[in-house]
N, C-alpha and C. Protein backbone atom coordinates (compact mmCIF):
# COMPACT_ATOMS: atom_id res chain seq x y z
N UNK A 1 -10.63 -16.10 -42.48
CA UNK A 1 -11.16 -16.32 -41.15
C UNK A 1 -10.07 -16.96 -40.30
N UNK A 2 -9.91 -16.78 -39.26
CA UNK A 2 -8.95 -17.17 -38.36
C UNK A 2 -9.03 -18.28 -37.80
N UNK A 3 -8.76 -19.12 -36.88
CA UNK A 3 -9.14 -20.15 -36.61
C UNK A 3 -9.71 -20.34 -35.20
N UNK A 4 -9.44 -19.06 -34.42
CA UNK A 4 -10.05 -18.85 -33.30
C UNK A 4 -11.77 -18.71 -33.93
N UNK A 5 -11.95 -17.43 -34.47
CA UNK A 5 -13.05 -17.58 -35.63
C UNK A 5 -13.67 -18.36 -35.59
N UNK A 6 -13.07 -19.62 -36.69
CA UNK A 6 -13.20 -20.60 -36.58
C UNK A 6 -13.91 -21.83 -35.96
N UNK A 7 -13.31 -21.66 -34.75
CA UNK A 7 -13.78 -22.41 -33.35
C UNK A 7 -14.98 -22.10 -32.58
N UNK A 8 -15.12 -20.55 -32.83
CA UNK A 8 -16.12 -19.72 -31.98
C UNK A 8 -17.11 -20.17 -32.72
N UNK A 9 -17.20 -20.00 -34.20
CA UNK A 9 -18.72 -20.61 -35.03
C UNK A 9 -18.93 -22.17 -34.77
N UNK A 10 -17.71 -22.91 -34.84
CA UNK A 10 -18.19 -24.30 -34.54
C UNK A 10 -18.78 -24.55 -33.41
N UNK A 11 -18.45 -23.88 -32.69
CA UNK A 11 -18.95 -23.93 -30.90
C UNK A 11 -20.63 -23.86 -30.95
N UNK A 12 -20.75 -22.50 -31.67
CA UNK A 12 -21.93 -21.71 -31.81
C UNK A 12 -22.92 -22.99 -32.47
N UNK A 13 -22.99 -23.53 -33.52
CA UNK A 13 -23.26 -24.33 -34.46
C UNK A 13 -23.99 -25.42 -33.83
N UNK A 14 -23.13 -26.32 -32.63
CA UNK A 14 -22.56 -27.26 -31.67
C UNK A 14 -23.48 -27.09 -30.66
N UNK A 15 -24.37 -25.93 -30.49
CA UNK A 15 -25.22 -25.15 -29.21
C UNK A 15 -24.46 -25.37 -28.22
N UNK A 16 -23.27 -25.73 -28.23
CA UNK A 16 -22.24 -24.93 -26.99
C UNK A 16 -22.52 -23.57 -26.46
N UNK A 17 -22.55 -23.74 -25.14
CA UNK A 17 -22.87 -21.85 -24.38
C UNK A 17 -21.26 -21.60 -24.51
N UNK A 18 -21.85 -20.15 -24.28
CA UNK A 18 -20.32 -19.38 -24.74
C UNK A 18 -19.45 -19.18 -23.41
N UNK A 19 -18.07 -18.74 -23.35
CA UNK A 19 -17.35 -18.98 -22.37
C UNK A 19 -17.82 -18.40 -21.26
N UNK A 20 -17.42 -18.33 -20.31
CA UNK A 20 -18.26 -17.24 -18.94
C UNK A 20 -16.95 -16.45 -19.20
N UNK A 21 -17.30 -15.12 -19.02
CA UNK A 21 -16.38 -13.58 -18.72
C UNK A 21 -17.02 -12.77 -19.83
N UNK A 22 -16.65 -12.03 -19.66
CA UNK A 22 -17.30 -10.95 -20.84
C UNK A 22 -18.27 -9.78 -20.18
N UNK A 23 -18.49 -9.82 -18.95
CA UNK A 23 -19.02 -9.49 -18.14
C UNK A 23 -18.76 -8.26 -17.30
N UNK A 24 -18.98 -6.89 -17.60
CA UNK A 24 -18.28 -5.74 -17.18
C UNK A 24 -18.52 -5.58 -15.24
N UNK A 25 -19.77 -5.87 -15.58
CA UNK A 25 -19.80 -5.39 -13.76
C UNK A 25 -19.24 -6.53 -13.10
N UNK A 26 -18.91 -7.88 -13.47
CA UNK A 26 -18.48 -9.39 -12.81
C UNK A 26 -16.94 -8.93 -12.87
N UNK A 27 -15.93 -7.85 -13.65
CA UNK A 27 -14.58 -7.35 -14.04
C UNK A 27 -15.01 -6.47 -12.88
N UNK A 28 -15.32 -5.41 -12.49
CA UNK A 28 -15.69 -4.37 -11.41
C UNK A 28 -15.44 -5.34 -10.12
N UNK A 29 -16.54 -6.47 -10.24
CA UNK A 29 -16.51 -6.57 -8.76
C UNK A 29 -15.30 -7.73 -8.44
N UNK A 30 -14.57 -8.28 -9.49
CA UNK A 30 -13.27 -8.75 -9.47
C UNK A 30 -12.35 -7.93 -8.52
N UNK A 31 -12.30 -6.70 -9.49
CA UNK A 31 -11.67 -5.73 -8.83
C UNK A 31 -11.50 -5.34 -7.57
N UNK A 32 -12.64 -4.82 -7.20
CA UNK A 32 -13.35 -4.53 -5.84
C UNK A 32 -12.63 -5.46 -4.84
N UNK A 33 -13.09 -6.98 -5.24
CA UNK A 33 -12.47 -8.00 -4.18
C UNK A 33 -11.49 -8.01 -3.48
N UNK A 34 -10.56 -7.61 -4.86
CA UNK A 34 -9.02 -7.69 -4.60
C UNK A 34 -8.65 -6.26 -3.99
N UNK A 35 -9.47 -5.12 -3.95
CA UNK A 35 -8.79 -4.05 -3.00
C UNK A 35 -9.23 -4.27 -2.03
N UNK A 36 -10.54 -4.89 -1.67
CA UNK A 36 -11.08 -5.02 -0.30
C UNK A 36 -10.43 -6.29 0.55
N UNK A 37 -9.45 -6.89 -0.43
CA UNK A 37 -8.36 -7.74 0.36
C UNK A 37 -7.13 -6.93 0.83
N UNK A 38 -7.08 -6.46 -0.16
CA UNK A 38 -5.41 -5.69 0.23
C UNK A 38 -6.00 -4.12 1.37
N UNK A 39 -7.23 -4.09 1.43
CA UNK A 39 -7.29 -3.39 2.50
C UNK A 39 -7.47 -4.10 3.45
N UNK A 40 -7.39 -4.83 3.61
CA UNK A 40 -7.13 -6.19 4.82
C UNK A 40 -8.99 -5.99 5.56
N UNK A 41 -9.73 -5.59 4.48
CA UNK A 41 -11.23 -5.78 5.04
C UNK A 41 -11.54 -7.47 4.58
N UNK A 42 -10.98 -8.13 3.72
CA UNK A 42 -11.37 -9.62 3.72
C UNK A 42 -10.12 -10.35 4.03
N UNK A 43 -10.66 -11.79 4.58
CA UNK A 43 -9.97 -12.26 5.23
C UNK A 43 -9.18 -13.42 3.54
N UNK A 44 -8.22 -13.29 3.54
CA UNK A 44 -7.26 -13.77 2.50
C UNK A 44 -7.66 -15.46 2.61
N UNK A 45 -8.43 -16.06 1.37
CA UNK A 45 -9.01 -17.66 1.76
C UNK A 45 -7.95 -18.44 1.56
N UNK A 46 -6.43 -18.00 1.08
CA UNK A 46 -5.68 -19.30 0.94
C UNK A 46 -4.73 -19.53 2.61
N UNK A 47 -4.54 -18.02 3.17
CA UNK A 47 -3.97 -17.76 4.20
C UNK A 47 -4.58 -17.62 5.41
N UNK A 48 -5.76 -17.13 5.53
CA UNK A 48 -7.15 -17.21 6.47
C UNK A 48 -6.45 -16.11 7.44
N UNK A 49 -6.20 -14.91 6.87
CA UNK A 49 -5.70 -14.10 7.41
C UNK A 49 -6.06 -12.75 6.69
N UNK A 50 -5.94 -11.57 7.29
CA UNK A 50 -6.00 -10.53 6.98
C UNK A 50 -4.45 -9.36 6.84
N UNK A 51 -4.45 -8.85 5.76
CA UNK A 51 -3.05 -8.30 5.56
C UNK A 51 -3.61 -6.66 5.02
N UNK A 52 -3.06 -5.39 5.27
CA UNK A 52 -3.64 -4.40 5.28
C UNK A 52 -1.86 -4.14 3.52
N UNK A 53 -2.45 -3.74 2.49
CA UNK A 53 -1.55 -3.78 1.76
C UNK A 53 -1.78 -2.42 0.72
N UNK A 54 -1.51 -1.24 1.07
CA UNK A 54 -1.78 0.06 0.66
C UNK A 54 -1.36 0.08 -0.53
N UNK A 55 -0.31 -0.32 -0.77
CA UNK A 55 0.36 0.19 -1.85
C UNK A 55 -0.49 -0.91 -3.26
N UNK A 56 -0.97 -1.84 -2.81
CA UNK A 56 -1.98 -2.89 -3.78
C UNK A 56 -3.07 -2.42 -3.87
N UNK A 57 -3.69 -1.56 -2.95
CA UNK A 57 -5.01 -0.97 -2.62
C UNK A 57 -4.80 0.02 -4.01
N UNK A 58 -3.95 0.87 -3.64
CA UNK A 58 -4.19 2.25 -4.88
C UNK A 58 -3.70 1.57 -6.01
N UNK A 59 -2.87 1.19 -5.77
CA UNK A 59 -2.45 0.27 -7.85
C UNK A 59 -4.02 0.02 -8.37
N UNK A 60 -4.54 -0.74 -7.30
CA UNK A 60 -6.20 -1.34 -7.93
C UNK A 60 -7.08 0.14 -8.00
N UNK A 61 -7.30 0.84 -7.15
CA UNK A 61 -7.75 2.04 -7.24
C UNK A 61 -7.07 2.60 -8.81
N UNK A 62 -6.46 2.69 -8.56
CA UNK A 62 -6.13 3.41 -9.85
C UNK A 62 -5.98 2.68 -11.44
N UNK A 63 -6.61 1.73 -11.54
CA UNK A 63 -6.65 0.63 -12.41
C UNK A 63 -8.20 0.89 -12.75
N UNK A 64 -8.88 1.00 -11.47
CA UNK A 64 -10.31 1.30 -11.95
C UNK A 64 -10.59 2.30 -12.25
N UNK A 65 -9.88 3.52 -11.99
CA UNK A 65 -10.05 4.80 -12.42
C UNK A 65 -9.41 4.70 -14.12
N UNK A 66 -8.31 4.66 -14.17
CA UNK A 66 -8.01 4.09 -15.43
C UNK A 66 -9.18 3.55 -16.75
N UNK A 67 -9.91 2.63 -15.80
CA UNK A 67 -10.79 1.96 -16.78
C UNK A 67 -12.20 2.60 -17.18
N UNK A 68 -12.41 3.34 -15.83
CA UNK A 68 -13.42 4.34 -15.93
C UNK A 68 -13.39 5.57 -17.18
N UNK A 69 -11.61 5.80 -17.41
CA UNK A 69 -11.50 6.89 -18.72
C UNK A 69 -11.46 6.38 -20.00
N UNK A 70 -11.15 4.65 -19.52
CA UNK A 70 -10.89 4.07 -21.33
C UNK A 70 -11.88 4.45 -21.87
N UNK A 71 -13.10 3.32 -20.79
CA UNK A 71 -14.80 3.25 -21.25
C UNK A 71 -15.47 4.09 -21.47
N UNK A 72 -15.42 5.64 -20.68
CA UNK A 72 -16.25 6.63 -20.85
C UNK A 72 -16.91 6.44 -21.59
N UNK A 73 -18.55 7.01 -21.75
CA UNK A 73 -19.15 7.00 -23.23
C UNK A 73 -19.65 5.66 -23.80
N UNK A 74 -19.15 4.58 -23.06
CA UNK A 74 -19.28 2.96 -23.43
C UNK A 74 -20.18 2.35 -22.65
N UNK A 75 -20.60 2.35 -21.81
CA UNK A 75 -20.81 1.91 -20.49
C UNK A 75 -22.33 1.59 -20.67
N UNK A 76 -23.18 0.79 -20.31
CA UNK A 76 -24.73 1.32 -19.58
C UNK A 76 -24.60 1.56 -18.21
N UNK A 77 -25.73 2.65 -18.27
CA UNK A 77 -26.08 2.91 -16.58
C UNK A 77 -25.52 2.25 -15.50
N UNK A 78 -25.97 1.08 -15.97
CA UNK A 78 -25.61 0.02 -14.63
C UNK A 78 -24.46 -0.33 -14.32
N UNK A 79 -23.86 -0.28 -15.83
CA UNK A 79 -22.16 -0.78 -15.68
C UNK A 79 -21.41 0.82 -14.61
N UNK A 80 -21.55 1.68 -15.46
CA UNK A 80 -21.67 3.20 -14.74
C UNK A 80 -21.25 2.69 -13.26
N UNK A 81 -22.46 3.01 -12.76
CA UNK A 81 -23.10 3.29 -11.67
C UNK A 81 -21.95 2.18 -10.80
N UNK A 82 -22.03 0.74 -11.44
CA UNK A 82 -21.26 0.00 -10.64
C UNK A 82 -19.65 0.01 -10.24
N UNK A 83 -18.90 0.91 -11.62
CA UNK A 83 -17.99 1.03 -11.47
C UNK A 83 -17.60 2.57 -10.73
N UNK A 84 -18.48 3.34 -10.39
CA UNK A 84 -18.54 4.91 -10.01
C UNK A 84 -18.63 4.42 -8.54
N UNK A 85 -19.42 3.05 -8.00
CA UNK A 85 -19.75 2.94 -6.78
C UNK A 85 -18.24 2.14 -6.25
N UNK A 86 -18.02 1.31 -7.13
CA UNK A 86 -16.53 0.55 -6.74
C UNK A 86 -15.52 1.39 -6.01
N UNK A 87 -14.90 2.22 -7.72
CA UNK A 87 -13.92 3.22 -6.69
C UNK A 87 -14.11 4.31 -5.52
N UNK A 88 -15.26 5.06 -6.01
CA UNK A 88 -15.66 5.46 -4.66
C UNK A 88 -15.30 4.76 -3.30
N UNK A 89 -15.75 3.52 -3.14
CA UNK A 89 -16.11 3.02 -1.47
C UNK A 89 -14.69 2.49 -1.26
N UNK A 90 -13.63 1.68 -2.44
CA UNK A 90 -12.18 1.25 -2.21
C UNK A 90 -11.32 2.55 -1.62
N UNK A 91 -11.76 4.01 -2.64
CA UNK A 91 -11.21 5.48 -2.34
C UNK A 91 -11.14 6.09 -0.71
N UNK A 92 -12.27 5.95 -0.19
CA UNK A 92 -13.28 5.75 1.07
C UNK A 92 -12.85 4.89 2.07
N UNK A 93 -12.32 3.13 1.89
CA UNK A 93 -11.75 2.63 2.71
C UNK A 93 -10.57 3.23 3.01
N UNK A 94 -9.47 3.31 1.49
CA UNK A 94 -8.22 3.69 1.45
C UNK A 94 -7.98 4.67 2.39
N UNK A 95 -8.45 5.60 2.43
CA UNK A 95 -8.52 7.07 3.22
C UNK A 95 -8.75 6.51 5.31
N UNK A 96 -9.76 5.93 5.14
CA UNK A 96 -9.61 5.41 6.34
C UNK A 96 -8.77 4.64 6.59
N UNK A 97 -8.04 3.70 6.29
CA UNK A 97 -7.04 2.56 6.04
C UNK A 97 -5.45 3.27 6.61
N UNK A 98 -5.60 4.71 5.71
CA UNK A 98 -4.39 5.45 5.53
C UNK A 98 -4.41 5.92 7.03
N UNK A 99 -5.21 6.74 7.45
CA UNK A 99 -5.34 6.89 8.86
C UNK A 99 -5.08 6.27 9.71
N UNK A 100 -5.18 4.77 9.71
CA UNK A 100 -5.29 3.73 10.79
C UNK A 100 -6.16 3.59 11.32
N UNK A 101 -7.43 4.14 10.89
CA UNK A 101 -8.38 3.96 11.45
C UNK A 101 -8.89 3.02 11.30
N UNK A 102 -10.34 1.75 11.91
CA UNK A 102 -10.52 0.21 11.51
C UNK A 102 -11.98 1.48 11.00
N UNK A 103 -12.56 0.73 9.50
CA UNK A 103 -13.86 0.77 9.26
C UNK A 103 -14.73 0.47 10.15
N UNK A 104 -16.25 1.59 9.98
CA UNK A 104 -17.26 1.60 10.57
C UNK A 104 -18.09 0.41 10.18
């Protein structure tokens, strides 16, 4: 047994709650955040500014698409659905973004 192992049963034992993350759609909407920053649709909280950053937009776009082929087949519905709705609407800004157009 390892000692991470280890730690995780003592924790368990201890009625310690378990760490927070682990959480597929809370990883999605991580995601999400951070393209809907670099599409300069949120306002950046350390800078209180908005920065339009394309080339961060599709890296993340394509990170979730990525993750969408690891998981295939893995997923529930909901996780699905949440990560099918993510890239979609980041795909959707991007496209408008690329244009110069400001979102509706």
């Amino acid at each position: 047994m390892s000692a991470s192992d280890a730690d995780a049963r003592e924790a368990r034992q201890a009625g310690d709650a378990p760490l927070p993350g682990g959480d597929f759609r809370l990883l999605v909407t991580k995601f999400n955040v951070q393209g809907l920053l670099a599409l300069g649709l949120l306002e950046n909280p350390i800078t209180g500014k908005t920065e339009v950053r394309l080339d961060h937009a599709r890296a993340l776009i394509d990170d979730l698409r990525m993750l969408r082929e690891k998981t295939r087949g893995n997923l529930t519905p909901e996780e699905e659905r949440a990560l099918e709705k993510s890239i979609s609407d980041l795909q959707w800004q991007f496209v408008e973004r690329s244009k110069g157009d400001e979102p509706e």
